[in-house]
C-alpha atoms as a PDB file:
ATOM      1  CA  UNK A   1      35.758   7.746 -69.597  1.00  0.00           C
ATOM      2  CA  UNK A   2      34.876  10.471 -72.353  1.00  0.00           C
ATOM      3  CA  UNK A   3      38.766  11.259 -73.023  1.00  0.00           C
ATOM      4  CA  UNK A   4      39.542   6.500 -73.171  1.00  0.00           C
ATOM      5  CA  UNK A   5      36.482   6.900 -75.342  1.00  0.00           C
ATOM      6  CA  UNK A   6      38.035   9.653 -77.449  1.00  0.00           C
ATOM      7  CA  UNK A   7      41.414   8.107 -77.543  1.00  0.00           C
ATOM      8  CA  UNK A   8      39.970   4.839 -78.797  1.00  0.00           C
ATOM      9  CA  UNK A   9      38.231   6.117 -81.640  1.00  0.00           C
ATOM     10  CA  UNK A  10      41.634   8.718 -82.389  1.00  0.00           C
ATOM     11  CA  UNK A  11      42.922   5.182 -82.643  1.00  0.00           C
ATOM     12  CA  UNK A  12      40.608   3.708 -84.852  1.00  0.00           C
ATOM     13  CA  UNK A  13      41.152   6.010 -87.494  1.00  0.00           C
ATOM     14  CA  UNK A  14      44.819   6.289 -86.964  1.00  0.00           C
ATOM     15  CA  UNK A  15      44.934   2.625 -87.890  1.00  0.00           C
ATOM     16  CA  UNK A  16      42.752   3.092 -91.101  1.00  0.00           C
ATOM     17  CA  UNK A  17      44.356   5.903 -92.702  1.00  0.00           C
ATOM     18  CA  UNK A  18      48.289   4.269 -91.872  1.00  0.00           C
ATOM     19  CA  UNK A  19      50.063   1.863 -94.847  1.00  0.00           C
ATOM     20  CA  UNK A  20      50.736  -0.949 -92.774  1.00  0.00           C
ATOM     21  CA  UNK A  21      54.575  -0.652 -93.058  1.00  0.00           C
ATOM     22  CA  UNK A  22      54.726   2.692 -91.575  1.00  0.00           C
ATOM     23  CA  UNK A  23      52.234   1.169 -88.532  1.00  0.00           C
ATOM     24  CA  UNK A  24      54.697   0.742 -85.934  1.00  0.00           C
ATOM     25  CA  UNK A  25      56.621   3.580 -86.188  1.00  0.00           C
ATOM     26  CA  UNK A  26      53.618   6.161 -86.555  1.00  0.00           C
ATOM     27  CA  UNK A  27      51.916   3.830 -83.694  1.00  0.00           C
ATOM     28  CA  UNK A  28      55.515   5.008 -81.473  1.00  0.00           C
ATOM     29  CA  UNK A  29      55.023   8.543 -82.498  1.00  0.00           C
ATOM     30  CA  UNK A  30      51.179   8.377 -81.118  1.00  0.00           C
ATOM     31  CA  UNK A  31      51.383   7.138 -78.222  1.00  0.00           C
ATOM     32  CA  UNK A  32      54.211   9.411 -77.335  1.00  0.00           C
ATOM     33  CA  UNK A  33      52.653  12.666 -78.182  1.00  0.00           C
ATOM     34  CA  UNK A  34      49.910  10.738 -75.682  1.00  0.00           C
ATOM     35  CA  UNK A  35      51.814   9.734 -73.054  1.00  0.00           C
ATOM     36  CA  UNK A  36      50.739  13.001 -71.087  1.00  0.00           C
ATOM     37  CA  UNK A  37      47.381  12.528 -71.895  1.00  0.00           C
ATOM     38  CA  UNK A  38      47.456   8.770 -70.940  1.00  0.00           C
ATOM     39  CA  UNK A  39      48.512   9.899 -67.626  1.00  0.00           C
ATOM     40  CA  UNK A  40      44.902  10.157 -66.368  1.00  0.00           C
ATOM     41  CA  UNK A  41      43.513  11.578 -63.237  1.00  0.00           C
ATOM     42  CA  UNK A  42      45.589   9.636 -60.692  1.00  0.00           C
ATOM     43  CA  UNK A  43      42.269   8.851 -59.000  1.00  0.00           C
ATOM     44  CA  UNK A  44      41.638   6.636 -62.425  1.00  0.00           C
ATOM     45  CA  UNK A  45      44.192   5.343 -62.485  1.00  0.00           C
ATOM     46  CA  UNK A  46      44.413   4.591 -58.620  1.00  0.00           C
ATOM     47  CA  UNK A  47      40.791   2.678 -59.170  1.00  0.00           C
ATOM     48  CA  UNK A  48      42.767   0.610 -62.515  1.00  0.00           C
ATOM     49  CA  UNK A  49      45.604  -0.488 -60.131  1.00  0.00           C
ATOM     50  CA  UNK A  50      42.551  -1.639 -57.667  1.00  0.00           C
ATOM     51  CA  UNK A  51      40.753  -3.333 -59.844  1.00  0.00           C
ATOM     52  CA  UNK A  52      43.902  -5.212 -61.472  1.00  0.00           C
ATOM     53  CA  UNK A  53      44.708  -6.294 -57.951  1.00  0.00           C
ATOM     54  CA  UNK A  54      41.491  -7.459 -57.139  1.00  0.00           C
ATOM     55  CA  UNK A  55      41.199  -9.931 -59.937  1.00  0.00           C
ATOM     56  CA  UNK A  56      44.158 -11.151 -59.411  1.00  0.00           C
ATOM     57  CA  UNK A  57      43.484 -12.121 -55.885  1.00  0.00           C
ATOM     58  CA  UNK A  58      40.293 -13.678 -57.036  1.00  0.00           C
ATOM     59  CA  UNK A  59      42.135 -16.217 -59.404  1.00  0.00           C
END
């Protein structure tokens, strides 16, 4: 939760300080140096995948 909350405010002020025609490329070049990061604890993730799966049976 504290490293989603961490990432989201990272993001925040990635977005403010970025010319907006430069955005997309810098926003490549973040979320790749990320990507390990984003990996979560599997457990996390597991309980994402869950939840997904659950509201979609609901519907």
């Amino acid at each position: 939760m504290a490293l989603r909350l961490q990432l989201i405010l990272e993001f925040r002020l990635f977005l403010i300080q970025t010319p907006i025609l430069t955005l997309a490329r810098k926003f490549q070049l973040w979320r790749s140096s990320r990507i390990m990061l984003l990996g979560l604890e599997a457990a996390d993730q597991h309980s994402m995948v869950r939840k997904r799966g659950r509201s979609l049976l609901s519907d």
